[in-house]
PDB file of N, CA and C in Angstrom:
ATOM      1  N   UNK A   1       0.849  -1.171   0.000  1.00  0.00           N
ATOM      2  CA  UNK A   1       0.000   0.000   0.000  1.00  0.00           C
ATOM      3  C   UNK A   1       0.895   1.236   0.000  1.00  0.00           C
ATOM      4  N   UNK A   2       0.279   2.389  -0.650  1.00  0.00           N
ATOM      5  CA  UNK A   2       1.514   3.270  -0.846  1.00  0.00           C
ATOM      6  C   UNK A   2       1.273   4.167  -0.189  1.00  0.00           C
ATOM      7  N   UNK A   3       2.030   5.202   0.243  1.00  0.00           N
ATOM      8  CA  UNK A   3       1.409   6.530   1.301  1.00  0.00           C
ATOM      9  C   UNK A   3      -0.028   7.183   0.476  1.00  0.00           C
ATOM     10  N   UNK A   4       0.231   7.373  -1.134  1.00  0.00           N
ATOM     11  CA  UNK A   4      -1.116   7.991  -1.301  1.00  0.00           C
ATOM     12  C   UNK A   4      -2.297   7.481  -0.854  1.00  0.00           C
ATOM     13  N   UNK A   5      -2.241   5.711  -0.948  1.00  0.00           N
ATOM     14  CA  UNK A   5      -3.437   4.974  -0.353  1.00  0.00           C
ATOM     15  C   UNK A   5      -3.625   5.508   1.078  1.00  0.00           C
ATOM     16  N   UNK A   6      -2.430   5.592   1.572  1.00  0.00           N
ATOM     17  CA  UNK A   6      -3.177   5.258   2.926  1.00  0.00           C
ATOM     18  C   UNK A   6      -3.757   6.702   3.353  1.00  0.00           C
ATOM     19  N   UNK A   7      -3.098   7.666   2.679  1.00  0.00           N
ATOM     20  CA  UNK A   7      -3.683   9.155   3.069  1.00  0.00           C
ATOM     21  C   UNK A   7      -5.470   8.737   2.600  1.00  0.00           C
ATOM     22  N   UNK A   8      -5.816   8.358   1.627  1.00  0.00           N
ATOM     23  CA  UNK A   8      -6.925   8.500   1.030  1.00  0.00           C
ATOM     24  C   UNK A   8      -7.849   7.801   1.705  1.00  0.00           C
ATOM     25  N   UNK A   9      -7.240   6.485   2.810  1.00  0.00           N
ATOM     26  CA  UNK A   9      -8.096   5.634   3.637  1.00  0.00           C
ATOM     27  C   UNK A   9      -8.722   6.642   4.596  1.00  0.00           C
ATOM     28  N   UNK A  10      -7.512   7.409   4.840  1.00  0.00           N
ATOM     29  CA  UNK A  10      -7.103   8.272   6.017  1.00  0.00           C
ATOM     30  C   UNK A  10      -8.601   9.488   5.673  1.00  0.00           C
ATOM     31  N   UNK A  11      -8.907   9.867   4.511  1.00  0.00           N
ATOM     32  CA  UNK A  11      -9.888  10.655   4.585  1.00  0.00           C
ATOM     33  C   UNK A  11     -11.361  10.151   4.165  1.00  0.00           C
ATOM     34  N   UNK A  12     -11.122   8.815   3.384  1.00  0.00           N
ATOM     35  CA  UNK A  12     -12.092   7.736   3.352  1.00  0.00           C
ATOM     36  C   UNK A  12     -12.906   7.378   4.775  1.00  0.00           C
ATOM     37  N   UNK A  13     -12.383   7.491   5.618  1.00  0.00           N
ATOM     38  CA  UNK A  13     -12.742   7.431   7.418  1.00  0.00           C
ATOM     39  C   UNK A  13     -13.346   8.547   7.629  1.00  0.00           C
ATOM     40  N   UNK A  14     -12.761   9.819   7.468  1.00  0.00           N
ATOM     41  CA  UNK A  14     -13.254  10.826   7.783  1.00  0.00           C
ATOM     42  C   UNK A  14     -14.234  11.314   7.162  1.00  0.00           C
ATOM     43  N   UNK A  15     -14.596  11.049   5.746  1.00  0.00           N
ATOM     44  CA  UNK A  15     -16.181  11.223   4.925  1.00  0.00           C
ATOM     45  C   UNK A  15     -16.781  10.550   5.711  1.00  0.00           C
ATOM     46  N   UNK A  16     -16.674   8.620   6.320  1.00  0.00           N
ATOM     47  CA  UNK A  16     -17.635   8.487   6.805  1.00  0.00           C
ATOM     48  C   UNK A  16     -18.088   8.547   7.848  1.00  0.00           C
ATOM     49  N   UNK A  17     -16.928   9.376   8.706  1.00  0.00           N
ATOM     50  CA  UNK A  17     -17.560   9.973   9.976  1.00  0.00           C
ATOM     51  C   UNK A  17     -18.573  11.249   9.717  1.00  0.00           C
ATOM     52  N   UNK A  18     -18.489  11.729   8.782  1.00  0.00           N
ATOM     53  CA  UNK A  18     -19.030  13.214   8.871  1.00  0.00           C
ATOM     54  C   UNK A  18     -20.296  12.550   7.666  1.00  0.00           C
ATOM     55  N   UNK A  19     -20.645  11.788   6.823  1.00  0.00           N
ATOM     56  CA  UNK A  19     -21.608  11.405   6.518  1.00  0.00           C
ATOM     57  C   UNK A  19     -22.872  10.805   7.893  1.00  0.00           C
ATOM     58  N   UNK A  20     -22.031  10.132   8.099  1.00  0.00           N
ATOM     59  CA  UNK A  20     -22.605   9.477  10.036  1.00  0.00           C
ATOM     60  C   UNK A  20     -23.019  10.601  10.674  1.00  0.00           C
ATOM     61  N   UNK A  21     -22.453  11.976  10.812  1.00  0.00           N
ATOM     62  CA  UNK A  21     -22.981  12.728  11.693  1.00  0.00           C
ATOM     63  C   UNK A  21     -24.106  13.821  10.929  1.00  0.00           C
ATOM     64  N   UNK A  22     -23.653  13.599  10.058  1.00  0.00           N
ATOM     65  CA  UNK A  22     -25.281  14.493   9.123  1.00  0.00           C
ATOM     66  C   UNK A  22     -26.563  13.658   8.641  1.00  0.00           C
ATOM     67  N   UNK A  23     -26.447  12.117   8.652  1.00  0.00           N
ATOM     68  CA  UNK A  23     -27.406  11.536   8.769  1.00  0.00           C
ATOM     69  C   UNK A  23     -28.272  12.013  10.353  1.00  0.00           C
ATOM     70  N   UNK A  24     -27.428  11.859  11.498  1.00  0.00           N
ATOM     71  CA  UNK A  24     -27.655  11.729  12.980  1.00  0.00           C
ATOM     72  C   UNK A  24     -27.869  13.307  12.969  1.00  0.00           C
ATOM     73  N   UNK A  25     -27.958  14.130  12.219  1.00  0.00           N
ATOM     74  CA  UNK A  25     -28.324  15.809  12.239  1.00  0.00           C
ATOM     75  C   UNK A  25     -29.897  16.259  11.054  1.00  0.00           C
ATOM     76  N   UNK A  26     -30.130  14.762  10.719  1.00  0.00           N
ATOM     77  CA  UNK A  26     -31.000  14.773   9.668  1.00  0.00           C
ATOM     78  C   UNK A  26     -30.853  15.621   8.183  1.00  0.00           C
ATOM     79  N   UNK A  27     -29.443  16.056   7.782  1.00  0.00           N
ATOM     80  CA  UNK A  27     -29.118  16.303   6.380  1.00  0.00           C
ATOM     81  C   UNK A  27     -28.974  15.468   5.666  1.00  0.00           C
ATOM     82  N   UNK A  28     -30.286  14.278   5.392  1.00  0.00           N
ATOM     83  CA  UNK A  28     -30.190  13.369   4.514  1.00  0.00           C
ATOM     84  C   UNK A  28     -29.801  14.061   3.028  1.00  0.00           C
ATOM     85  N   UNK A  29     -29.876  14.760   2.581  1.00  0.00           N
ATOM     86  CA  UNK A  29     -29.118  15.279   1.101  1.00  0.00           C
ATOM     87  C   UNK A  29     -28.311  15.334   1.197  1.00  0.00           C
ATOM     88  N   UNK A  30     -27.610  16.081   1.860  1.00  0.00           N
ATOM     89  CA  UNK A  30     -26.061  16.450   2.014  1.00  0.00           C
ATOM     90  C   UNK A  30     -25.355  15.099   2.790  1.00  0.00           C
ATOM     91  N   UNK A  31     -25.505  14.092   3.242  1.00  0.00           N
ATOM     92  CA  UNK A  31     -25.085  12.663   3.801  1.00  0.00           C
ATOM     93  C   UNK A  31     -25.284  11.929   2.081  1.00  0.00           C
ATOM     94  N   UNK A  32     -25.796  12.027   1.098  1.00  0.00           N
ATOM     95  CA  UNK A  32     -26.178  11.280   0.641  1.00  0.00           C
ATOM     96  C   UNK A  32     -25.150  12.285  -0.959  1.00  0.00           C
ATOM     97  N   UNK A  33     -25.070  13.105  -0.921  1.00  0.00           N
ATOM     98  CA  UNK A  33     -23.447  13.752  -1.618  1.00  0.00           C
ATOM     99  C   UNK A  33     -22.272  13.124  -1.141  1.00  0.00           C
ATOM    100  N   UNK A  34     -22.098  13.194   0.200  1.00  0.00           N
ATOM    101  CA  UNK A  34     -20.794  12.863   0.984  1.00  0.00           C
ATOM    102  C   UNK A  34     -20.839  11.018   0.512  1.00  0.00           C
ATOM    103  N   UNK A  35     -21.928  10.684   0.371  1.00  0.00           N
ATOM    104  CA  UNK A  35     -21.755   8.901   0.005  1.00  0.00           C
ATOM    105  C   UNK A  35     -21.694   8.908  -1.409  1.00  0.00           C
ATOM    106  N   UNK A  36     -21.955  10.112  -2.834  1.00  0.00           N
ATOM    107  CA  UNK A  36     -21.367  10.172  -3.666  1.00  0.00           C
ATOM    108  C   UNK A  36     -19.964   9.979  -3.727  1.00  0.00           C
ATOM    109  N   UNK A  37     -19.351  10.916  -2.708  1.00  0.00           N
ATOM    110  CA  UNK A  37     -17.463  11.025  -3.102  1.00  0.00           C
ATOM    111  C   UNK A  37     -17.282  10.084  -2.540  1.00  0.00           C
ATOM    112  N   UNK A  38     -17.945   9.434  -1.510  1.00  0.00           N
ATOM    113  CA  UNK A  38     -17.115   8.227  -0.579  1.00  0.00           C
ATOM    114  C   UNK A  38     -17.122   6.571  -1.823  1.00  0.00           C
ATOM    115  N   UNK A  39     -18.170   6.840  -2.755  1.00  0.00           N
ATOM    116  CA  UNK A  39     -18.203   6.018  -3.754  1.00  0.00           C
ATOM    117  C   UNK A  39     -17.286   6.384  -4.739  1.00  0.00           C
ATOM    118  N   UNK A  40     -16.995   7.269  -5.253  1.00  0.00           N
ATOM    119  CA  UNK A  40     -15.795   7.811  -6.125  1.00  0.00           C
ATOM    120  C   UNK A  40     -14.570   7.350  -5.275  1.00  0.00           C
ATOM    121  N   UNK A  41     -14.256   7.358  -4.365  1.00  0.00           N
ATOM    122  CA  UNK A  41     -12.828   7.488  -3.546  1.00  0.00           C
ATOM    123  C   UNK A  41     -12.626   5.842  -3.512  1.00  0.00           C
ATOM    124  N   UNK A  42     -14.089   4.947  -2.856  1.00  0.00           N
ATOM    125  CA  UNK A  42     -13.592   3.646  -3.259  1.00  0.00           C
ATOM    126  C   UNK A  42     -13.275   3.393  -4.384  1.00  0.00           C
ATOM    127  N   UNK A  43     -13.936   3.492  -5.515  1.00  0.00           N
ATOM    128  CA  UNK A  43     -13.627   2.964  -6.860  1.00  0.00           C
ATOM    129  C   UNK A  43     -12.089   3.244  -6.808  1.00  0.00           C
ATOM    130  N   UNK A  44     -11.875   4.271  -6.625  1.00  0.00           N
ATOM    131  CA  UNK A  44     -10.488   4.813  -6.814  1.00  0.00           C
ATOM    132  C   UNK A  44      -9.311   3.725  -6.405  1.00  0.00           C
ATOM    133  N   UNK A  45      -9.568   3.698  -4.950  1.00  0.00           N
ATOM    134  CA  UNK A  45      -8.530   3.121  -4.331  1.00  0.00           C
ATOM    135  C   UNK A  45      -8.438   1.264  -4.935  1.00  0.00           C
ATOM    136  N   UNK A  46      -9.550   1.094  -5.299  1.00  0.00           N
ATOM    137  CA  UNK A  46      -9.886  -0.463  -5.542  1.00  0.00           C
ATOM    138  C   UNK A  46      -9.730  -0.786  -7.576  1.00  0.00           C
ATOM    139  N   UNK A  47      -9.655   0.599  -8.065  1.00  0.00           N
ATOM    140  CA  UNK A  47      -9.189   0.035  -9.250  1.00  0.00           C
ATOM    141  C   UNK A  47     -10.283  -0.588 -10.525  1.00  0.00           C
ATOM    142  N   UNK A  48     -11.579   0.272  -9.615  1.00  0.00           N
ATOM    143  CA  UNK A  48     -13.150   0.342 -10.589  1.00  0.00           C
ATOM    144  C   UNK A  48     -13.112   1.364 -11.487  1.00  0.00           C
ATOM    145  N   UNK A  49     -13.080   1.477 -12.416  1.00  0.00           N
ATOM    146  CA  UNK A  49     -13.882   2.396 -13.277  1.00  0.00           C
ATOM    147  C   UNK A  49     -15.381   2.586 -13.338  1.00  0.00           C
ATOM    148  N   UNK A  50     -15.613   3.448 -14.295  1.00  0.00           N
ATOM    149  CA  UNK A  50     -16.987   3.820 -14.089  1.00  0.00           C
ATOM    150  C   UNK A  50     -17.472   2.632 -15.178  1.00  0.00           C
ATOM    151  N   UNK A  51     -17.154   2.001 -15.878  1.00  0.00           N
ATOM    152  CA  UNK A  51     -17.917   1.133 -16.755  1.00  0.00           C
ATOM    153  C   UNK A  51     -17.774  -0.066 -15.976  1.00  0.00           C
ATOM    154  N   UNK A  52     -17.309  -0.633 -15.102  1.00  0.00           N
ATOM    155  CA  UNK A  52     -17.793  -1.889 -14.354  1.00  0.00           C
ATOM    156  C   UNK A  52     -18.017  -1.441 -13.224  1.00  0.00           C
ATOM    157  N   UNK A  53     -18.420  -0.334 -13.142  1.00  0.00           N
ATOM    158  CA  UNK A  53     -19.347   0.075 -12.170  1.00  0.00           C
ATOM    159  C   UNK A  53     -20.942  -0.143 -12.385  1.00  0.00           C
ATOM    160  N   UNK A  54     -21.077   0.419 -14.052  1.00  0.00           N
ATOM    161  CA  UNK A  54     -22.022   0.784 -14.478  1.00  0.00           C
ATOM    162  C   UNK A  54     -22.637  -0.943 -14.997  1.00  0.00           C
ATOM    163  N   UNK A  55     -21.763  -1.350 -15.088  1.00  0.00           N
ATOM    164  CA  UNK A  55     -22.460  -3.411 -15.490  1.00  0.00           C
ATOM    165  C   UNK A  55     -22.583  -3.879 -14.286  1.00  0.00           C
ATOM    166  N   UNK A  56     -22.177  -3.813 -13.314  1.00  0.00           N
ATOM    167  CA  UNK A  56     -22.427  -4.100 -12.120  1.00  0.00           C
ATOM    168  C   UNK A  56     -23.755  -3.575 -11.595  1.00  0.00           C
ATOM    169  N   UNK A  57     -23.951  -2.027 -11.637  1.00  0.00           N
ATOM    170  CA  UNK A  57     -25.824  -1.824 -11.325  1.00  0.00           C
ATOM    171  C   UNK A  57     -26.111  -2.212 -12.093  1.00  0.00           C
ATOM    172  N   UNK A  58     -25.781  -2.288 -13.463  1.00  0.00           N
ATOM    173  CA  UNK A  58     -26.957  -3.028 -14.791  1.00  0.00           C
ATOM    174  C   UNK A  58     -27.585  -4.257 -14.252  1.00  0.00           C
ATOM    175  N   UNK A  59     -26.664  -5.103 -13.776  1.00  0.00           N
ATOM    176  CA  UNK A  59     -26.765  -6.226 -13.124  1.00  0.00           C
ATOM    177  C   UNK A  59     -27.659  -6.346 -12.064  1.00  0.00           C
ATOM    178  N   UNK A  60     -27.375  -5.417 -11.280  1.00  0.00           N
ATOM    179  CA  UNK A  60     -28.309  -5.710 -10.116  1.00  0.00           C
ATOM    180  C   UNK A  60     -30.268  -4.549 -10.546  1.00  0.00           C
ATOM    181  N   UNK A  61     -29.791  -3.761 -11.439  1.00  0.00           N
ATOM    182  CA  UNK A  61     -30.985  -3.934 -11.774  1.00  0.00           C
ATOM    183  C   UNK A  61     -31.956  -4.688 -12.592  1.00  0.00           C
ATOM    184  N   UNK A  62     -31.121  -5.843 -13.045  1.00  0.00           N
ATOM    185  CA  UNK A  62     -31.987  -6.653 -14.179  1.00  0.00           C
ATOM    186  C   UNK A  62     -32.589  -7.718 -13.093  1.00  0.00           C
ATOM    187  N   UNK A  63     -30.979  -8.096 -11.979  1.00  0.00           N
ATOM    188  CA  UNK A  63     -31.826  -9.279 -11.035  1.00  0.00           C
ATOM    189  C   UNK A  63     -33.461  -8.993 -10.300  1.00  0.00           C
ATOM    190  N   UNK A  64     -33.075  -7.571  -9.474  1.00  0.00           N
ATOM    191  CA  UNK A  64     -33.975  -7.077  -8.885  1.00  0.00           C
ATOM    192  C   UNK A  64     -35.479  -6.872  -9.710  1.00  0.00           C
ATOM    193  N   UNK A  65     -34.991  -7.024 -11.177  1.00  0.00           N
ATOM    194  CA  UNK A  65     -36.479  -6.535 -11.930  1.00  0.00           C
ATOM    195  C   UNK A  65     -37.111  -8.308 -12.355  1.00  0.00           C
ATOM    196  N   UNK A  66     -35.774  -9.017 -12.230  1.00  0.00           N
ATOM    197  CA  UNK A  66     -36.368 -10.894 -12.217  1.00  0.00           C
ATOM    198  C   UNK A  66     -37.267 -11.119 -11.009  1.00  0.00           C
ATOM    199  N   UNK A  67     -36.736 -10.558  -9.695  1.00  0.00           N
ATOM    200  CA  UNK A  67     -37.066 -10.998  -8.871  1.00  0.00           C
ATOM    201  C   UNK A  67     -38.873 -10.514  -8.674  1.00  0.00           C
ATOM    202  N   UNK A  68     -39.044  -9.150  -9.092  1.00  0.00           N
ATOM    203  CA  UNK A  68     -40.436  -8.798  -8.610  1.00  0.00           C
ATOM    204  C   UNK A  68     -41.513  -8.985  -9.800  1.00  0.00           C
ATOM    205  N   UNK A  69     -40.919  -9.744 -10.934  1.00  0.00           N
ATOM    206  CA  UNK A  69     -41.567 -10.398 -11.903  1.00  0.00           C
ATOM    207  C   UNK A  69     -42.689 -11.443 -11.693  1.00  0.00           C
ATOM    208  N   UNK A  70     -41.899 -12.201 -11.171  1.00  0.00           N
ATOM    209  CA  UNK A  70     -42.783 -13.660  -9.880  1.00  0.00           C
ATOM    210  C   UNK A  70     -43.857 -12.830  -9.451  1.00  0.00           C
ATOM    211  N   UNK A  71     -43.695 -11.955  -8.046  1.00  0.00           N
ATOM    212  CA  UNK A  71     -44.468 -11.408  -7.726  1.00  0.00           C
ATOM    213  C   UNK A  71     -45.884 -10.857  -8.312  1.00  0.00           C
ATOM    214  N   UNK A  72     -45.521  -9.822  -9.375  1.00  0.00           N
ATOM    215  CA  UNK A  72     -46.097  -9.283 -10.320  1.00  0.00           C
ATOM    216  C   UNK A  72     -47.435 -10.079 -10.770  1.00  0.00           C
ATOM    217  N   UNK A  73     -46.947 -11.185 -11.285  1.00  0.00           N
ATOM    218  CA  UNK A  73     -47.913 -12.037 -12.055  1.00  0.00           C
ATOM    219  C   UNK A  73     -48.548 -13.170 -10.794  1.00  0.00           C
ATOM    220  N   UNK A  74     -48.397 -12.872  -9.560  1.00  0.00           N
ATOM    221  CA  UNK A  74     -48.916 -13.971  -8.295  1.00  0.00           C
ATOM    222  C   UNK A  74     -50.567 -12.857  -8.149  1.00  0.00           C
ATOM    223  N   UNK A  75     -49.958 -11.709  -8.008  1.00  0.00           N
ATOM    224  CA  UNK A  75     -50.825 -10.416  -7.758  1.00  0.00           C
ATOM    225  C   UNK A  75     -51.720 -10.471  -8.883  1.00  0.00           C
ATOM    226  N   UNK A  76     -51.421 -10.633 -10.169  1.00  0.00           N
ATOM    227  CA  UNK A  76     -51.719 -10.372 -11.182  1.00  0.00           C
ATOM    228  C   UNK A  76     -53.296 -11.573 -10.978  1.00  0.00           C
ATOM    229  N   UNK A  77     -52.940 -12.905 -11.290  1.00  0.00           N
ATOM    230  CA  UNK A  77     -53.485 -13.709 -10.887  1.00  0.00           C
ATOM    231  C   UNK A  77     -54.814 -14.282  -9.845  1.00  0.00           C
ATOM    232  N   UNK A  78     -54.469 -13.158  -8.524  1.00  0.00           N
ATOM    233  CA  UNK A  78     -55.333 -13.031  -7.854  1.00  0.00           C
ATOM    234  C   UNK A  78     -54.685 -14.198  -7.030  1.00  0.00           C
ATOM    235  N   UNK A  79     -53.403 -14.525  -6.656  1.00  0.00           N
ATOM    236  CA  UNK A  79     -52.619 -15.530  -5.841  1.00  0.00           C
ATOM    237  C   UNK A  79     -52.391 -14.446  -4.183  1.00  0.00           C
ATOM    238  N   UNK A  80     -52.666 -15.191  -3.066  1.00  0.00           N
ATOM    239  CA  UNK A  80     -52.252 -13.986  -2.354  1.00  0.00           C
ATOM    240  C   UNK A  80     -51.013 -14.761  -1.835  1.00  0.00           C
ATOM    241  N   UNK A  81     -49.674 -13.705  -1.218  1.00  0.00           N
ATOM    242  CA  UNK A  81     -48.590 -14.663  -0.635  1.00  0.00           C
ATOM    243  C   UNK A  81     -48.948 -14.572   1.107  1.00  0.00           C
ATOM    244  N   UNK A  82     -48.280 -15.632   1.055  1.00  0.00           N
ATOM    245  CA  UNK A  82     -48.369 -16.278   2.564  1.00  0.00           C
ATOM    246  C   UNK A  82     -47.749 -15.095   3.247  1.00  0.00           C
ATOM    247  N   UNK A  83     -48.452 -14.948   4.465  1.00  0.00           N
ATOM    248  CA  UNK A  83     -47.965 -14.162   5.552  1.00  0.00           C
ATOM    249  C   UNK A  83     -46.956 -13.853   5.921  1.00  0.00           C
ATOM    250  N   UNK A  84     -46.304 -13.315   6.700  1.00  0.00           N
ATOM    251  CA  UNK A  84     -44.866 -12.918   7.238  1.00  0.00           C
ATOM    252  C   UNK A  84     -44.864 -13.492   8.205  1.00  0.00           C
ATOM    253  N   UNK A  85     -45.708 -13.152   9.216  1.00  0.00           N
ATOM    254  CA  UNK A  85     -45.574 -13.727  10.398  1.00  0.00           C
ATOM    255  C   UNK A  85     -47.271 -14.725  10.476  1.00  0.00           C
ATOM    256  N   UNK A  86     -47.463 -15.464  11.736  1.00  0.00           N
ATOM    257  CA  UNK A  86     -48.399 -16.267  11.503  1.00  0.00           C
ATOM    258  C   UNK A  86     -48.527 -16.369  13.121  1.00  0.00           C
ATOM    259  N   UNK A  87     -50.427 -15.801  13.153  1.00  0.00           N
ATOM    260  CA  UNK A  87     -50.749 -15.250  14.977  1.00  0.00           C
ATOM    261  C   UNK A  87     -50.873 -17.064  15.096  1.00  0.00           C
ATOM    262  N   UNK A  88     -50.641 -16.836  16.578  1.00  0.00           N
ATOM    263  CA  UNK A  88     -50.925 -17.873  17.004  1.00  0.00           C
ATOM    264  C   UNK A  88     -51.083 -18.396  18.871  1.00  0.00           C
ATOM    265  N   UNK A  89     -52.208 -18.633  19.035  1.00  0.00           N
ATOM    266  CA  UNK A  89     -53.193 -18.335  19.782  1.00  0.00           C
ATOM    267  C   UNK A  89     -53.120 -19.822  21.115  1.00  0.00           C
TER     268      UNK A  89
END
């Protein structure tokens, strides 16, 4: 690891302390910028670009759109799903 890394861990910590404390101050916008750069700074240090960044959400948005497909057509159907929890007396 080279000194630039470790400086960059070094402020990688410190975004997410100060993201942590503006969530806990309720500046969800401005916490949610600071987790912009804290996502830029990983890629950085780890050697992502933005195009297997960008196949990587592709990815997880195609699974996520498999997954509520099922669903979709249970609803669709007039199927209801089983409970979450189940009273019991």
């Amino acid at each position: 690891m080279t000194n630039l890394d470790e400086h960059l861990l070094s402020v990688l910590g410190k975004l997410e302390e100060c993201r942590a404390t503006l969530l806990a101050n309720s500046s969800r916008e401005t916490a949610e910028l600071v987790s912009v750069v804290i996502l830029e700074l990983r890629m950085k240090l780890n050697g992502i670009d933005e195009a297997e960044l960008k196949a990587l959400c592709d990815e997880l948005t195609m699974r996520a759109a498999e997954e509520e497909r099922p669903r979709e057509l249970k609803s669709a159907h007039g199927h209801r799903r089983r409970p979450l929890l189940r009273l019991v007396k």
